[in-house]
Protein backbone atom coordinates (compact mmCIF):
# COMPACT_ATOMS: atom_id res chain seq x y z
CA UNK A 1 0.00 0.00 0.00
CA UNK A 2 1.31 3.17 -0.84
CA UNK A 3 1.35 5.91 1.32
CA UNK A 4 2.02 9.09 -0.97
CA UNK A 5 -0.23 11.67 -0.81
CA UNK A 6 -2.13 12.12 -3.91
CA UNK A 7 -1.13 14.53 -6.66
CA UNK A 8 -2.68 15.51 -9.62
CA UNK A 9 -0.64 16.10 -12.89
CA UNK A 10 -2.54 17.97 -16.13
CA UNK A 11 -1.60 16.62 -18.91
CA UNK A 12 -2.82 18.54 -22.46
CA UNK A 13 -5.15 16.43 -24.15
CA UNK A 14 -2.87 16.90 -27.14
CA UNK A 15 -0.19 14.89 -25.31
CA UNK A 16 -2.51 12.29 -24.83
CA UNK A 17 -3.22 12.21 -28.41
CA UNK A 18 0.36 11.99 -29.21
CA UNK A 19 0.69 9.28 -26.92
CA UNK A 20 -2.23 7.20 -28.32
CA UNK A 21 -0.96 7.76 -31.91
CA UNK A 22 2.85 6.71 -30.98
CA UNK A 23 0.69 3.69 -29.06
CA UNK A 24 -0.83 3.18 -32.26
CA UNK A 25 2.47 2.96 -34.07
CA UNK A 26 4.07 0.70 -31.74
CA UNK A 27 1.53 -1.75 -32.14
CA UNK A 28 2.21 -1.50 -36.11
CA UNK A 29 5.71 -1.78 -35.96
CA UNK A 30 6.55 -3.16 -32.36
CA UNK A 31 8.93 -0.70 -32.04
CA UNK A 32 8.21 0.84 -27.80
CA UNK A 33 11.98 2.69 -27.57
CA UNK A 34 9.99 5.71 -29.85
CA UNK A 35 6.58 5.25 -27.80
CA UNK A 36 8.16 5.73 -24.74
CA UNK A 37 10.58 8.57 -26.00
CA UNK A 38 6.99 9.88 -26.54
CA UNK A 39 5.16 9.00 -23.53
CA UNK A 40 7.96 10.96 -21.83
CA UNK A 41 8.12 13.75 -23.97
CA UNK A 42 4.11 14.52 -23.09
CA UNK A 43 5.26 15.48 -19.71
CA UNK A 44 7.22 18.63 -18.26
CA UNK A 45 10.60 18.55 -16.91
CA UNK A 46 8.57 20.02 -13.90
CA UNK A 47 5.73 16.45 -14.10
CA UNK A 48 9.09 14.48 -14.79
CA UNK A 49 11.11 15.39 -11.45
CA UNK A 50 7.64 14.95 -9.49
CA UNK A 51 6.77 11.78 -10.33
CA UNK A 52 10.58 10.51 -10.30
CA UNK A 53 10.27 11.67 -6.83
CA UNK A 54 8.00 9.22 -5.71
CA UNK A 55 9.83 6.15 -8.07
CA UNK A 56 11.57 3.78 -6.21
CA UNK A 57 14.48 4.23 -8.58
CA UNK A 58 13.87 7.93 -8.94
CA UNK A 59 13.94 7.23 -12.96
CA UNK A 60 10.71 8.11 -15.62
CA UNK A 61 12.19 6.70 -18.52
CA UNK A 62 13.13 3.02 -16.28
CA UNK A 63 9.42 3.42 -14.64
CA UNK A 64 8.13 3.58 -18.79
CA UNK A 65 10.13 0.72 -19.69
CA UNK A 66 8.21 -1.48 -17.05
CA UNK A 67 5.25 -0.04 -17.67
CA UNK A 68 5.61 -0.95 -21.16
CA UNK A 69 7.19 -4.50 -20.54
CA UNK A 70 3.95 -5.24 -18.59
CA UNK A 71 2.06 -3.80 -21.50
CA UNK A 72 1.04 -6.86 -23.98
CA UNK A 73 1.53 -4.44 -27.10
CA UNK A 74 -1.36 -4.78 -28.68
CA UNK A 75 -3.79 -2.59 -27.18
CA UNK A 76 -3.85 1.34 -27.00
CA UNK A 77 -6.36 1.92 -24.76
CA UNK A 78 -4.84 -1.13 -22.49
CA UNK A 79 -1.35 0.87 -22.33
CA UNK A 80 -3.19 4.13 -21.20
CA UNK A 81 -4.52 2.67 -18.72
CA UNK A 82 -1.78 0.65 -17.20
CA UNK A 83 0.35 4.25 -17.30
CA UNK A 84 -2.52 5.48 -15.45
CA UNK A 85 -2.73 2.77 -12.87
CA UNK A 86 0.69 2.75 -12.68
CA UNK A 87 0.93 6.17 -11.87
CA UNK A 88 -2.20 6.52 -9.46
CA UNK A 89 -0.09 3.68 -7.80
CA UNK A 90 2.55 6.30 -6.81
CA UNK A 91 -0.24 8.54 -5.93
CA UNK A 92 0.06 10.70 -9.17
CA UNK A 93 -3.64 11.51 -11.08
CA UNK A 94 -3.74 12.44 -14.53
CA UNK A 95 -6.04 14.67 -15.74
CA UNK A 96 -6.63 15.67 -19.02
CA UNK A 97 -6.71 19.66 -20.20
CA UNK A 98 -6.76 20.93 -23.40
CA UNK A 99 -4.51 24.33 -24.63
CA UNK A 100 -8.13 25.76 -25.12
CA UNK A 101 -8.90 24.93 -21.21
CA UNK A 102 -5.78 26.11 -20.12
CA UNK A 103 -5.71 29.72 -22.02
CA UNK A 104 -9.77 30.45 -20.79
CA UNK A 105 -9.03 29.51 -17.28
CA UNK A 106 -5.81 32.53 -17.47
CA UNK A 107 -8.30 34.66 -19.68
CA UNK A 108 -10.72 34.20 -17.14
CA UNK A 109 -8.68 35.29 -13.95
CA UNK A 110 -7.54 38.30 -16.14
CA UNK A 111 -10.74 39.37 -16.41
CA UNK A 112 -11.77 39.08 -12.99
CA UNK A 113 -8.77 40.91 -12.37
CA UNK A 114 -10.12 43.65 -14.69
CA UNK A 115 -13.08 43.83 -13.33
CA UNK A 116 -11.54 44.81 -9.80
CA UNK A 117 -9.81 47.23 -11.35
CA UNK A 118 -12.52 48.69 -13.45
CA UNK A 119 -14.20 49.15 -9.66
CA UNK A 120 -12.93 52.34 -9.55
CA UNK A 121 -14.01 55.93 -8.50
CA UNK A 122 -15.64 56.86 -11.30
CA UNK A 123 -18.88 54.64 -10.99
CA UNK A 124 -19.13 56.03 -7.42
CA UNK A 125 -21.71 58.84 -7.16
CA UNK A 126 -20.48 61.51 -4.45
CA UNK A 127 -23.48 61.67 -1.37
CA UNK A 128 -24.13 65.14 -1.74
CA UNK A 129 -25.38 64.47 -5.20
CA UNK A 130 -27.84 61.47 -4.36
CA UNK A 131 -30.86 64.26 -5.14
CA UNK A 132 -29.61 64.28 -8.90
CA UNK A 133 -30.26 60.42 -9.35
C-alpha cells in the first residue's frame, strides 16, 4: 500500500493524443523505444522530477520501460490505462486539459482581475449628489 499523498498532474489532451498515436504505431511496428521517448516527452521537466520523486528508482524513462514490458503491445487503450494505474499507484492523477482549457481559465482570472480594477471611482456617485439620481 502506498502511502504518498495524492497529486494531480494535467496533462494537455494533445499529449494524450500523441501518446495514443505513438501507441498506435508501436503496435504497427513493435517498435516501444519511440513510444516511450513519446510518452515521456508529453510530460514537463517540472511532471518528470515529481513523479521521479515518488519512483523507487527515482527514474521516468526506467518506470516507462516497465510499464511498457507489462504492456502486452497490442492494445492502445490497455497501455493508457496501465500508465494510469501505474501512476495513481505512486499517488500521481492524470487529468486531461486541453490548450483551449488552459488559455480560458488565465483569460478568465484576467478578467476578474479587470473587473476589480474597473471598480474604480468613477462609478461612485459623491453623497451630496444622491438628489440628482
Amino acid at each position: 500500500m502506498n502511502t504518498h499523498s495524492s497529486m494531480d498532474i494535467y496533462l494537455e489532451r494533445r499529449a494524450l493524443r500523441l501518446i495514443r498515436a505513438s501507441a498506435q504505431e508501436a503496435v504497427e511496428q513493435g517498435d516501444t523505444e519511440t513510444l516511450r521517448e513519446d510518452i515521456l516527452e508529453s510530460f514537463t521537466e517540472d511532471q518528470v522530477e515529481e513523479i521521479e520523486r515518488l519512483i523507487d528508482s527515482a527514474d521516468f524513462f526506467e518506470f516507462l520501460s516497465e510499464v511498457l514490458d507489462e504492456w502486452s503491445g497490442d492494445d492502445v487503450e490497455e497501455l493508457i490505462e496501465l500508465l494510469m494505474t501505474q501512476l495513481a499507484d505512486l499517488g500521481v492523477d492524470i487529468k486531461t486539459t486541453s490548450k483551449d482549457d488552459a488559455d480560458e481559465e488565465e483569460e478568465e482570472e484576467e478578467e476578474e482581475d479587470e473587473a476589480l480594477d474597473d471598480n474604480s471611482d468613477e462609478d461612485l456617485v459623491p453623497l451630496g449628489d444622491a438628489d440628482d439620481i
